[in-house]
N, C-alpha and C. Protein backbone atom coordinates (compact mmCIF):
# COMPACT_ATOMS: atom_id res chain seq x y z
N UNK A 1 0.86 -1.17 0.00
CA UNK A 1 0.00 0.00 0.00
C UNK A 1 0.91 1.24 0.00
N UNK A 2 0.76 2.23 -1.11
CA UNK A 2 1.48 3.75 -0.99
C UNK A 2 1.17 4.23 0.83
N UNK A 3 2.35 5.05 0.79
CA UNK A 3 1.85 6.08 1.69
C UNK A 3 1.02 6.76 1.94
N UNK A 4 0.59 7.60 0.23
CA UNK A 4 -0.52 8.51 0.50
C UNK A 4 -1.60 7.72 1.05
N UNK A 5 -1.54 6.60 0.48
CA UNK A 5 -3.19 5.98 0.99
C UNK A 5 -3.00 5.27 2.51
N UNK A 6 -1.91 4.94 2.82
CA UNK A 6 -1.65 4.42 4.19
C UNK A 6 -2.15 6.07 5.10
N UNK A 7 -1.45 6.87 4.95
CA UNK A 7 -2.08 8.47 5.75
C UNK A 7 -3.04 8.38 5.55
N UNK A 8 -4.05 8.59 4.54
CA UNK A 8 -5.63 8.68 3.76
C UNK A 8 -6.46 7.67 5.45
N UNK A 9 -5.78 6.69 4.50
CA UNK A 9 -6.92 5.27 5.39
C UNK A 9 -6.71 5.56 7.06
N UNK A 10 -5.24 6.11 7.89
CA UNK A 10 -5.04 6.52 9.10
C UNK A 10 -6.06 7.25 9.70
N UNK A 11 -6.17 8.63 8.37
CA UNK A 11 -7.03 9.81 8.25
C UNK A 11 -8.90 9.20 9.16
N UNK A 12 -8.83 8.43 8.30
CA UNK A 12 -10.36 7.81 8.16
C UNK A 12 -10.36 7.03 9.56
N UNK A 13 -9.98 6.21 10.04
CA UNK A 13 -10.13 5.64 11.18
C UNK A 13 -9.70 6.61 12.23
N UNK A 14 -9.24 7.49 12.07
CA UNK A 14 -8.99 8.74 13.70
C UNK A 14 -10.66 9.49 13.28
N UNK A 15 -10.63 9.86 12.38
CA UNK A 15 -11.86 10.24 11.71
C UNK A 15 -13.28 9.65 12.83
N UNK A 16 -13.27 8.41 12.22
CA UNK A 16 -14.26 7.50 12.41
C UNK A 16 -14.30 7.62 14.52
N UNK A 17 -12.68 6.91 14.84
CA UNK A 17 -12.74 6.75 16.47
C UNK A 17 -13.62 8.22 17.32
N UNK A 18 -13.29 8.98 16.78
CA UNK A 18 -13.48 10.79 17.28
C UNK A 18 -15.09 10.87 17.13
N UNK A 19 -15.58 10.24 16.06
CA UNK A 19 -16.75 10.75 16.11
C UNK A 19 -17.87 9.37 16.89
N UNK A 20 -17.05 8.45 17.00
CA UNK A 20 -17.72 7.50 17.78
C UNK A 20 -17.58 7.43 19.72
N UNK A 21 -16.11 8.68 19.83
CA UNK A 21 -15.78 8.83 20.99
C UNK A 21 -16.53 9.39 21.77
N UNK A 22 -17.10 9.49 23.50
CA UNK A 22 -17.81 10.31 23.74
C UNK A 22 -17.15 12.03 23.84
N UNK A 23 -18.35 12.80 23.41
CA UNK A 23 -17.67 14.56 23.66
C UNK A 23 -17.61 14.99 24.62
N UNK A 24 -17.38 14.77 26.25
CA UNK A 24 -16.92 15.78 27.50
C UNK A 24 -17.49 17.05 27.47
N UNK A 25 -16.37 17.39 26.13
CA UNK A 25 -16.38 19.03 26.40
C UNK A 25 -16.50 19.02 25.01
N UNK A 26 -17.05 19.98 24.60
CA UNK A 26 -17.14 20.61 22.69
C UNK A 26 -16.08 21.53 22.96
N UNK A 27 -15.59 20.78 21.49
CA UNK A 27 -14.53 22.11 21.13
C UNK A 27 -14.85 22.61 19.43
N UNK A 28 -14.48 23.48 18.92
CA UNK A 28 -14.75 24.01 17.58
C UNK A 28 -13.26 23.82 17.18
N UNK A 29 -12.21 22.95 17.74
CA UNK A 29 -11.01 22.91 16.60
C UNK A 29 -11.26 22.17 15.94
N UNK A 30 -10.80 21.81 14.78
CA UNK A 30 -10.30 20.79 13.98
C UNK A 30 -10.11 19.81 14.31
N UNK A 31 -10.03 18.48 13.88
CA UNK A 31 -9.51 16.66 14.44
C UNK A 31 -7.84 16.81 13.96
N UNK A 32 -7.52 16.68 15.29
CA UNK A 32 -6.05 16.29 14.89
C UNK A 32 -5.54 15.91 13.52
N UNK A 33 -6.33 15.01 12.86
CA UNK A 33 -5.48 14.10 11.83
C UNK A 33 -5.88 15.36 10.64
N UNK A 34 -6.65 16.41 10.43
CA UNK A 34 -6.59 17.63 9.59
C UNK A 34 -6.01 18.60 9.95
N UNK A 35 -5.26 18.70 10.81
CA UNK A 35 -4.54 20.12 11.31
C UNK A 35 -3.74 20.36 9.55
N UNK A 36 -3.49 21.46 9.03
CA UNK A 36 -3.03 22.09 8.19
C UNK A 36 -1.47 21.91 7.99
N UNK A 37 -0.87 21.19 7.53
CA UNK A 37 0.31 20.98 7.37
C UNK A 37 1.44 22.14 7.39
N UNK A 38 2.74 22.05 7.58
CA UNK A 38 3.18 23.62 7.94
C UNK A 38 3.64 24.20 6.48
N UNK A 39 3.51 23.54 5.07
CA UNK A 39 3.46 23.81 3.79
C UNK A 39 2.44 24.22 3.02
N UNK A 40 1.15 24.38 3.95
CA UNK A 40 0.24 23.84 3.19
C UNK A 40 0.48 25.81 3.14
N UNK A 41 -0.28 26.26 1.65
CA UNK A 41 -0.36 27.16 1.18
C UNK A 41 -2.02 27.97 1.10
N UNK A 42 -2.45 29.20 0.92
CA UNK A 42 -3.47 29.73 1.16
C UNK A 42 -4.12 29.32 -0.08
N UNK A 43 -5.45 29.00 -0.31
CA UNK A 43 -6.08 28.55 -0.95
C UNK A 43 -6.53 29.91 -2.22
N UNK A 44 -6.08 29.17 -3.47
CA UNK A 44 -6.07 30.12 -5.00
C UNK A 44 -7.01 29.86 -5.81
N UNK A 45 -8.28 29.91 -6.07
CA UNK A 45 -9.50 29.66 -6.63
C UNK A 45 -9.24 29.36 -7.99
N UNK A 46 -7.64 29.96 -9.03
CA UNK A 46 -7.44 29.99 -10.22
C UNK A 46 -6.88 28.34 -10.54
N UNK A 47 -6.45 27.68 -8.87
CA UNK A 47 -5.82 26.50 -9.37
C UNK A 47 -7.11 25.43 -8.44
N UNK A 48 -8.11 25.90 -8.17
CA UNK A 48 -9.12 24.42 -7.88
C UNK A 48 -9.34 23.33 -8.79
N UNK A 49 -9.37 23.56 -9.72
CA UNK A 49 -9.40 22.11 -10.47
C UNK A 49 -8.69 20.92 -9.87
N UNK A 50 -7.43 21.71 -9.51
CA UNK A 50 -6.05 20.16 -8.74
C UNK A 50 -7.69 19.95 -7.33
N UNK A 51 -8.58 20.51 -6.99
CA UNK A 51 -8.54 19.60 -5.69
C UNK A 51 -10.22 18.10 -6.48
N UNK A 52 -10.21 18.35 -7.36
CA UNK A 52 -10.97 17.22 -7.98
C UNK A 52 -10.38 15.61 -6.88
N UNK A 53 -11.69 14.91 -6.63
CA UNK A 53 -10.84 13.36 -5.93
C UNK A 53 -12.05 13.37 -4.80
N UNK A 54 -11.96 12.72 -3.88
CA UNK A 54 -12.45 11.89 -2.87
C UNK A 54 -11.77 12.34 -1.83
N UNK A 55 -12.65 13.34 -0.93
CA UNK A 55 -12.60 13.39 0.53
C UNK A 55 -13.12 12.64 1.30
N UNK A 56 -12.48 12.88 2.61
CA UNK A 56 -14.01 12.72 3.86
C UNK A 56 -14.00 14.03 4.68
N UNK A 57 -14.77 14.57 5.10
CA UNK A 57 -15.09 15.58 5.28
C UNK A 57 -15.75 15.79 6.65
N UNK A 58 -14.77 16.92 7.52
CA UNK A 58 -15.29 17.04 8.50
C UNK A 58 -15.76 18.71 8.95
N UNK A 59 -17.01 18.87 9.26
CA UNK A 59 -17.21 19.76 9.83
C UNK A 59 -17.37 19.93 11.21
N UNK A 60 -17.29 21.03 11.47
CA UNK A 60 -17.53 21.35 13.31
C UNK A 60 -18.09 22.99 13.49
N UNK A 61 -19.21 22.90 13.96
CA UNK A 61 -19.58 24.14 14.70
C UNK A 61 -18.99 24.68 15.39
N UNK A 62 -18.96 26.03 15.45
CA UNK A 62 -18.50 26.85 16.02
C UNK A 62 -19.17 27.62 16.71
N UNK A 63 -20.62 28.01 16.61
CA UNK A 63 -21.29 29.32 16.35
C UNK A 63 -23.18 28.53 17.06
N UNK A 64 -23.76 29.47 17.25
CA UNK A 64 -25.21 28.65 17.70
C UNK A 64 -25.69 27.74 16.68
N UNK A 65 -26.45 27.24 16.97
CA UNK A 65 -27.07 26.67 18.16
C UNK A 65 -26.29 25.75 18.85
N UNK A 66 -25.40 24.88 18.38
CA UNK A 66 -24.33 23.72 18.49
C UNK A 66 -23.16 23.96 18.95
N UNK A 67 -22.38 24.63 19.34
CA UNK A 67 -20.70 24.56 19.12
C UNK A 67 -20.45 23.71 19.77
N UNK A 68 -19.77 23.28 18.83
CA UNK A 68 -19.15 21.48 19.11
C UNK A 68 -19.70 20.57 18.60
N UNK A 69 -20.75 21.00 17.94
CA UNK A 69 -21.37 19.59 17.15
C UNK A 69 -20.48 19.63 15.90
N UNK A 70 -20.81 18.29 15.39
CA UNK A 70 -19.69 17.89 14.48
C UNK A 70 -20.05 16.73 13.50
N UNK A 71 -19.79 16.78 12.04
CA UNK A 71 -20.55 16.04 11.19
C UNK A 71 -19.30 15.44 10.77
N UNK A 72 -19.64 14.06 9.91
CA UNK A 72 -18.29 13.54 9.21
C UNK A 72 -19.33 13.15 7.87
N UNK A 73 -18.49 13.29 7.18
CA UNK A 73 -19.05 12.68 5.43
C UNK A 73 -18.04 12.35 4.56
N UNK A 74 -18.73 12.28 3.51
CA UNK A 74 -17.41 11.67 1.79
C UNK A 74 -17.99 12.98 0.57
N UNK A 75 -17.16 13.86 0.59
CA UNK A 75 -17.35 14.75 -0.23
C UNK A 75 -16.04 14.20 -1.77
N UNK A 76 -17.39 14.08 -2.81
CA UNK A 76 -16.79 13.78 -4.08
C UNK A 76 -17.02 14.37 -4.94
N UNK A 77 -15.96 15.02 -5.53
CA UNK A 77 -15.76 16.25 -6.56
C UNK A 77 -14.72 16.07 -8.25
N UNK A 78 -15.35 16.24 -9.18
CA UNK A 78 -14.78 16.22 -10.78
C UNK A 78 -15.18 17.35 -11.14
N UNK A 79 -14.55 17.50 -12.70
CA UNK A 79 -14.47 18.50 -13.44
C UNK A 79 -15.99 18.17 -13.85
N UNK A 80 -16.43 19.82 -13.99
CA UNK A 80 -17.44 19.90 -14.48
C UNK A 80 -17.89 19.82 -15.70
N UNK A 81 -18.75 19.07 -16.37
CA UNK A 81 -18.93 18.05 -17.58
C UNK A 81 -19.64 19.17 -18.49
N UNK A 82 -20.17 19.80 -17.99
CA UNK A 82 -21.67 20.91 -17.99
C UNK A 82 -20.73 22.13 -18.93
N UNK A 83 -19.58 22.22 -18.58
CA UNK A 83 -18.35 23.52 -18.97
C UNK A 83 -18.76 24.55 -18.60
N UNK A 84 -19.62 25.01 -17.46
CA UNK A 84 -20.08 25.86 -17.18
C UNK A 84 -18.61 26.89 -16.51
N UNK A 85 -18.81 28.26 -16.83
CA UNK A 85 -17.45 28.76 -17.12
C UNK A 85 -17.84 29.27 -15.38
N UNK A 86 -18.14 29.33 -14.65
CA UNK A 86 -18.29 29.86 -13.49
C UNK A 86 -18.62 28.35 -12.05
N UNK A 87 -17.90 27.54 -12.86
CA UNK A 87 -18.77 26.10 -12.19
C UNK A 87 -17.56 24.98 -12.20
N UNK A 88 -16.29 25.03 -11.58
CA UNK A 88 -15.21 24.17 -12.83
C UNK A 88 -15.33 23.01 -12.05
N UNK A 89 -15.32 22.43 -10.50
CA UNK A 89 -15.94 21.64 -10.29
C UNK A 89 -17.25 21.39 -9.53
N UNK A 90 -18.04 20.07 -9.75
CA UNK A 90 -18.85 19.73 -9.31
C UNK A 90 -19.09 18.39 -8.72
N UNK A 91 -20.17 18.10 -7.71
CA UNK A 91 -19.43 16.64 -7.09
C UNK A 91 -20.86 16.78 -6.18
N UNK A 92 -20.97 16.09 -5.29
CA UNK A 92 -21.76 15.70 -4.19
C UNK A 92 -21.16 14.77 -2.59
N UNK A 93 -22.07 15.42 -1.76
CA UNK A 93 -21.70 15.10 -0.41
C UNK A 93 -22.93 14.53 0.19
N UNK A 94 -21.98 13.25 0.98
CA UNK A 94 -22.52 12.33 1.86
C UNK A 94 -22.54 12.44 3.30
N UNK A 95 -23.63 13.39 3.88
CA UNK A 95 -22.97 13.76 5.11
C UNK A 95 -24.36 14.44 5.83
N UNK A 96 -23.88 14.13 6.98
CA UNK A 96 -25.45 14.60 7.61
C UNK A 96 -25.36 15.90 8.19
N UNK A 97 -26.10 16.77 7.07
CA UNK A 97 -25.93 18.41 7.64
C UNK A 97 -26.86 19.26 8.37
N UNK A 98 -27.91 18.14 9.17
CA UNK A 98 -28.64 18.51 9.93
C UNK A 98 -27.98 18.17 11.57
N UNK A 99 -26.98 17.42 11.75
CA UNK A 99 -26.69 17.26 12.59
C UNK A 99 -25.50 18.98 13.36
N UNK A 100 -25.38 19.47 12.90
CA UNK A 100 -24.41 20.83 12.69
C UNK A 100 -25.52 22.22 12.59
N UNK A 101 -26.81 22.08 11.79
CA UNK A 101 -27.77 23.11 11.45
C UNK A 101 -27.27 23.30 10.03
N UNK A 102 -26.91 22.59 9.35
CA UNK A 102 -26.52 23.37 8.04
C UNK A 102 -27.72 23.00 7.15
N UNK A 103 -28.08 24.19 6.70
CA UNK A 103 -29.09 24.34 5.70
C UNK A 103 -28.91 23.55 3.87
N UNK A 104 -29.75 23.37 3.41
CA UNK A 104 -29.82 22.96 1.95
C UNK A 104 -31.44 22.70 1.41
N UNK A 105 -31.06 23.40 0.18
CA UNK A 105 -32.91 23.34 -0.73
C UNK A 105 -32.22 21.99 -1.58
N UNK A 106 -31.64 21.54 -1.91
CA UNK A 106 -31.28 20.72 -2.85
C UNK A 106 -30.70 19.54 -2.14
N UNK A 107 -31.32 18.62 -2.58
CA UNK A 107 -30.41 17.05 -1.73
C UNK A 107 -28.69 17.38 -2.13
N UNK A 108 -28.01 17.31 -1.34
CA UNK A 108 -26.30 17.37 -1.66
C UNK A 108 -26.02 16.11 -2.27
N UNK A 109 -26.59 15.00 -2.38
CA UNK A 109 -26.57 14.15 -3.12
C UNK A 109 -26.61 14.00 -4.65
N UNK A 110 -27.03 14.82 -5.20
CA UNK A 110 -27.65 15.17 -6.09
C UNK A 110 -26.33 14.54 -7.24
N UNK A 111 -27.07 14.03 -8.46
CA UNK A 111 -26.02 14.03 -9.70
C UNK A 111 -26.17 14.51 -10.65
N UNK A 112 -27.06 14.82 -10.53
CA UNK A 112 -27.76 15.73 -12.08
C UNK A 112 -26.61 17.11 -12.51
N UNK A 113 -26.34 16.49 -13.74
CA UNK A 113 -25.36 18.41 -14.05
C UNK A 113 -25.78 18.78 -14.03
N UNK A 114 -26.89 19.57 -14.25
CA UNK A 114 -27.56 20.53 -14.35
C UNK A 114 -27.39 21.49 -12.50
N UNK A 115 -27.54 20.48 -11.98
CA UNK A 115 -28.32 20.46 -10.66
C UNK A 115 -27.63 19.49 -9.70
N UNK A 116 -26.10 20.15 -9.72
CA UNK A 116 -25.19 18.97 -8.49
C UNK A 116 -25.23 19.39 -7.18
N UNK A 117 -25.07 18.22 -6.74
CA UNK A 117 -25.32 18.68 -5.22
C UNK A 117 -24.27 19.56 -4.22
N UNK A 118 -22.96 19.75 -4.69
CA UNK A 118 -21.98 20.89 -4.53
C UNK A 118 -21.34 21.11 -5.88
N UNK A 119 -20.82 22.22 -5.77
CA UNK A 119 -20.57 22.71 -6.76
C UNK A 119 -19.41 24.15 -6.96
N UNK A 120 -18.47 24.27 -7.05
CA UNK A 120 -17.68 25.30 -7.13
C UNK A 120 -18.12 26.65 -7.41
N UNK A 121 -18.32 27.87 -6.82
CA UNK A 121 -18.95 29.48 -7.22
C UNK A 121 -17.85 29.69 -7.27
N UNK A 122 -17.01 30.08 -8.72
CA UNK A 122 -15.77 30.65 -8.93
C UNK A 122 -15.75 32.10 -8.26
N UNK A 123 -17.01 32.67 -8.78
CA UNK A 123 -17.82 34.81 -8.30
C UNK A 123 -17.02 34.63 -7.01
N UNK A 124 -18.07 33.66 -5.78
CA UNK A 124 -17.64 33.51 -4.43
C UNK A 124 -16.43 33.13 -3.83
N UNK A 125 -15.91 32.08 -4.65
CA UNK A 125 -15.16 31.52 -4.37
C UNK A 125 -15.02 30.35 -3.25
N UNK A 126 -16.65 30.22 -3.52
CA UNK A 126 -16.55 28.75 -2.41
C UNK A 126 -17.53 27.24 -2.96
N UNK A 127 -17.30 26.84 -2.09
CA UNK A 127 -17.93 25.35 -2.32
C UNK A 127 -19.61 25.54 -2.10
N UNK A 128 -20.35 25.45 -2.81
CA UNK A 128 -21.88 25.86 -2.67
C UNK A 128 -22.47 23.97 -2.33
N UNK A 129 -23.20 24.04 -1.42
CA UNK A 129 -24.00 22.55 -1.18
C UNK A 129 -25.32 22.59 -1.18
N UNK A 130 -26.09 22.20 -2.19
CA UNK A 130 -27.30 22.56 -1.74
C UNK A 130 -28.31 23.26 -2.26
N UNK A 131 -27.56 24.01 -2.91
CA UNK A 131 -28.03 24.96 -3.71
C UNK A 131 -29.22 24.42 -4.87
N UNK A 132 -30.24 24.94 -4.86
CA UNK A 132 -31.64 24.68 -5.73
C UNK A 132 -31.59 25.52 -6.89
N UNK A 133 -31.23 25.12 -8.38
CA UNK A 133 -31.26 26.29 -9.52
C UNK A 133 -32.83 26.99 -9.28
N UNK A 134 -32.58 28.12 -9.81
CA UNK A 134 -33.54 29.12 -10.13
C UNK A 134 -34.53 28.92 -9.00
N UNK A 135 -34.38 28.90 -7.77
CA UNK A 135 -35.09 29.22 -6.43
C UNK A 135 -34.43 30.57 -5.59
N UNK A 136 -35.30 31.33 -5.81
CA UNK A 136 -34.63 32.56 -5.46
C UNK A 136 -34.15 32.70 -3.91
N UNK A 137 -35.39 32.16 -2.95
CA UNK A 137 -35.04 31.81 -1.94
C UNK A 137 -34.74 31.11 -1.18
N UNK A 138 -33.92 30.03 -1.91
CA UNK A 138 -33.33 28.75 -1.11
C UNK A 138 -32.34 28.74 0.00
N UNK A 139 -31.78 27.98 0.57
CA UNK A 139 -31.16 28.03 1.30
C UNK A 139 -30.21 26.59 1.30
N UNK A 140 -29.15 27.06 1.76
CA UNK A 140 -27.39 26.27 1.25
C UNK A 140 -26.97 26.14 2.57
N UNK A 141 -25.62 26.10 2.31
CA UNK A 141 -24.23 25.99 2.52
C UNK A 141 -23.23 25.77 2.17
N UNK A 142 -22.07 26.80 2.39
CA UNK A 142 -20.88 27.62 1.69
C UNK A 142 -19.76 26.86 2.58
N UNK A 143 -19.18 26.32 1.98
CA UNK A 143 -17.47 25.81 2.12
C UNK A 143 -16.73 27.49 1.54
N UNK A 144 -15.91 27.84 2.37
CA UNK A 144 -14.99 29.08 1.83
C UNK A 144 -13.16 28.23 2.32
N UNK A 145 -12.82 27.74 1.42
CA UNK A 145 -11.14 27.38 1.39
C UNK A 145 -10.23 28.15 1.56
N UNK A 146 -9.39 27.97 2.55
CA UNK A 146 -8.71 29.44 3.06
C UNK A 146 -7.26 28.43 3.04
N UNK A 147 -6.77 27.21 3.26
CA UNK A 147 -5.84 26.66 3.57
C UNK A 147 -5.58 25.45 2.55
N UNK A 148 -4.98 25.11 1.54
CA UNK A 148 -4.75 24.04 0.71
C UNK A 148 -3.45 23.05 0.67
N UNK A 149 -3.59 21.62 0.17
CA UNK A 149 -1.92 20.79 0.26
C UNK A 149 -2.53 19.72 -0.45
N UNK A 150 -1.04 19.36 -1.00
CA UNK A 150 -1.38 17.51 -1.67
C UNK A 150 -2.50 17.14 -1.43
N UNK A 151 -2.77 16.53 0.03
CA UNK A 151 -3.76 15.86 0.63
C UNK A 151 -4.62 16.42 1.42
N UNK A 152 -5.30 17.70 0.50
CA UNK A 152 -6.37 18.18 1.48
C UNK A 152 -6.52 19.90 1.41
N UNK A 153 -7.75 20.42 2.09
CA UNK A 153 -8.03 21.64 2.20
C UNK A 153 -8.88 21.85 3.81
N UNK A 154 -8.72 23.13 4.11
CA UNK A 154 -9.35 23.13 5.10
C UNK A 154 -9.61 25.15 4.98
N UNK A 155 -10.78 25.61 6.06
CA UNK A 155 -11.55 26.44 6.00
C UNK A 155 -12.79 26.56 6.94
N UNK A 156 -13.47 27.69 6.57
CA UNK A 156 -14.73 28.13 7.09
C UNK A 156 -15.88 27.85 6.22
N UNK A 157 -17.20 27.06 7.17
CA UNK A 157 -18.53 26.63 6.70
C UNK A 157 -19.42 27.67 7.03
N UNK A 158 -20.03 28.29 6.22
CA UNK A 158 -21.37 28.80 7.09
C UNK A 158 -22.46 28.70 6.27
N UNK A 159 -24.10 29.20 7.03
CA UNK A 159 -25.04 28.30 6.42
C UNK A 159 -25.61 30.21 6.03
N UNK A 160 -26.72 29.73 4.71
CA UNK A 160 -27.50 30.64 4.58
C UNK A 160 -28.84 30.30 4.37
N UNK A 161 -29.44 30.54 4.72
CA UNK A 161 -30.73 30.99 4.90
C UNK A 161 -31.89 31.43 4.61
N UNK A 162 -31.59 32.12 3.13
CA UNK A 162 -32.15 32.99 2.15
C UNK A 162 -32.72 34.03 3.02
N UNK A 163 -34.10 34.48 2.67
CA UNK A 163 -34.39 35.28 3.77
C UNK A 163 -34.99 35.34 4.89
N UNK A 164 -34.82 34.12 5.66
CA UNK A 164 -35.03 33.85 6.82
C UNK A 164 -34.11 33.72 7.66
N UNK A 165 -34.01 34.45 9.12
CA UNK A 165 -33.22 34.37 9.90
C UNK A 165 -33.10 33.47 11.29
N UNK A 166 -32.29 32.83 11.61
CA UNK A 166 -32.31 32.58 12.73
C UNK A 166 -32.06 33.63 13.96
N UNK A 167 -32.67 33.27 14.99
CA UNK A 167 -32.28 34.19 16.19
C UNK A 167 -31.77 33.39 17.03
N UNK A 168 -30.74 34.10 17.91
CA UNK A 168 -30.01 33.60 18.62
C UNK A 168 -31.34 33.53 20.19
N UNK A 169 -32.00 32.87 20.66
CA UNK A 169 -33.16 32.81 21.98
C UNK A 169 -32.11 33.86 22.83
N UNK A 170 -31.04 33.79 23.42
CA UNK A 170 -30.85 33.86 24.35
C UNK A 170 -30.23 36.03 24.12
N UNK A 171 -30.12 36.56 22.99
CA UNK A 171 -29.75 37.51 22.60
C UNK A 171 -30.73 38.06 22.06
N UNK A 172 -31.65 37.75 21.23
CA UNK A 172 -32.93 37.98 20.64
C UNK A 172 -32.66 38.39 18.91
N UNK A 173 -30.52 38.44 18.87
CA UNK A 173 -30.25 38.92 17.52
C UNK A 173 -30.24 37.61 16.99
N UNK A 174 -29.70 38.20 15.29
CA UNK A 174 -29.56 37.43 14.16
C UNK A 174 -28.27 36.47 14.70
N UNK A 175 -28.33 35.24 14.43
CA UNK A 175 -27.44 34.33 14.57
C UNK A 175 -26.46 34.02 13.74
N UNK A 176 -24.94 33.45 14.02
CA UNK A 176 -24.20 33.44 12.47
C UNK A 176 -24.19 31.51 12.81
N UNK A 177 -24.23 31.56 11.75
CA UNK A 177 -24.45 29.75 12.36
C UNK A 177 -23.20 29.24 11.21
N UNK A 178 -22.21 28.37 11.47
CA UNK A 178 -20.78 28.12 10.76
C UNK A 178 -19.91 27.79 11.96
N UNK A 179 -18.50 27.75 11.02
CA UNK A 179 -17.17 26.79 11.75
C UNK A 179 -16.41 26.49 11.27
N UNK A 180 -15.91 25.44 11.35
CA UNK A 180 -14.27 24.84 10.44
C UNK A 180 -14.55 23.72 9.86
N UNK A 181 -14.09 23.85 8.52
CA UNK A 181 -14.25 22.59 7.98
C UNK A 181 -12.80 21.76 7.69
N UNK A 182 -13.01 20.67 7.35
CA UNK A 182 -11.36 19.95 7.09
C UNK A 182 -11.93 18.99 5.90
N UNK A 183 -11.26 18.74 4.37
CA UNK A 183 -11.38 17.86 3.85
C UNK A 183 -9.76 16.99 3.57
N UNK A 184 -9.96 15.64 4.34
CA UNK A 184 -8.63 14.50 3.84
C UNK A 184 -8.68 14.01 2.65
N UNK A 185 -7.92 14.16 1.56
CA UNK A 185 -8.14 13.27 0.25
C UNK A 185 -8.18 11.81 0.70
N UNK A 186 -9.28 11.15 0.17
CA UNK A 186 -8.66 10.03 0.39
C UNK A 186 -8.36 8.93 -1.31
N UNK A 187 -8.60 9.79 -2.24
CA UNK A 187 -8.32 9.41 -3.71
C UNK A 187 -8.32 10.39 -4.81
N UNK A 188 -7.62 9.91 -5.80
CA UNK A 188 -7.80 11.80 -6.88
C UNK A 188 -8.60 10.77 -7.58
């Protein structure tokens, strides 16, 4: 077995133990086995195509209602078939985004080109999940990539809403609901 995939498969079982472990205390860092490598470089929207392949994917709250809740999934991403010039990849995620509060009008499952279940916003520059074409007021969630390497990216999640807000009960304001995300390659 390569290395990369000996790390990958490591990746996945610390992955797996953490989220089967009990939580004590919530924390909003990262899982050890995604901490950001000390090479890893700031994330360049002109070179996303290289992150095409097979994650697993971890998110963690930060922010209400949850901090410290924490989702694990398989986020899978290719070049977009569609050539949509604002769209370069597209892919779908396996992951339970109700467990975190993260919003979506569109199953993230989704395979339809037309209509994938994540999808690259070159404009934004983030990972869109969720997203419902031509629903004006749907509601998602935004991967924003701030940290990139060989084996992986990591960043900030947050959810939107369209025009509905959450309130925070205990403040009576608008809530920001998001956190850190980590994706491990585990195949290109």
């Amino acid at each position: 077995m390569s290395e990369p995939r000996r790390r990958a498969l490591a990746a996945v079982f610390t992955v797996l133990a953490q989220s089967c472990a009990p939580h004590k205390q919530a924390s909003p860092t990262l899982i050890p086995t995604c901490a950001a490598p000390t090479d890893a470089a700031k994330f360049d929207s002109s070179r996303v195509a290289a992150l095409a392949g097979v994650y697993t994917l971890s998110l963690v709250a930060d922010s209400f209602p949850s901090p410290g809740a924490r989702t694990f999934g398989r986020l899978r991403l290719r070049a977009d078939t569609q050539r949509v010039a604002d769209r370069p990849l597209v892919g779908m995620l396996e992951m339970n985004l109700d467990a975190i509060f993260a919003p979506y009008s569109l199953d993230p499952l989704s395979l339809d080109p037309k209509a994938p279940g994540v999808y690259f916003d070159r404009a934004a520059g983030v990972f869109a999940i969720g997203v419902q074409p031509n629903l004006q007021d749907g509601t998602s969630t935004s991967l924003t990539p701030l940290l990139v390497w060989p084996d992986g990216f990591q960043g900030r999640w947050s959810a939107n809403y369209g025009i509905g807000r959450v309130l925070d009960r205990t403040t009576g304001k608008p809530a920001h609901v998001g956190g850190e995300f980590c994706a491990a390659r585990v195949r290109r």
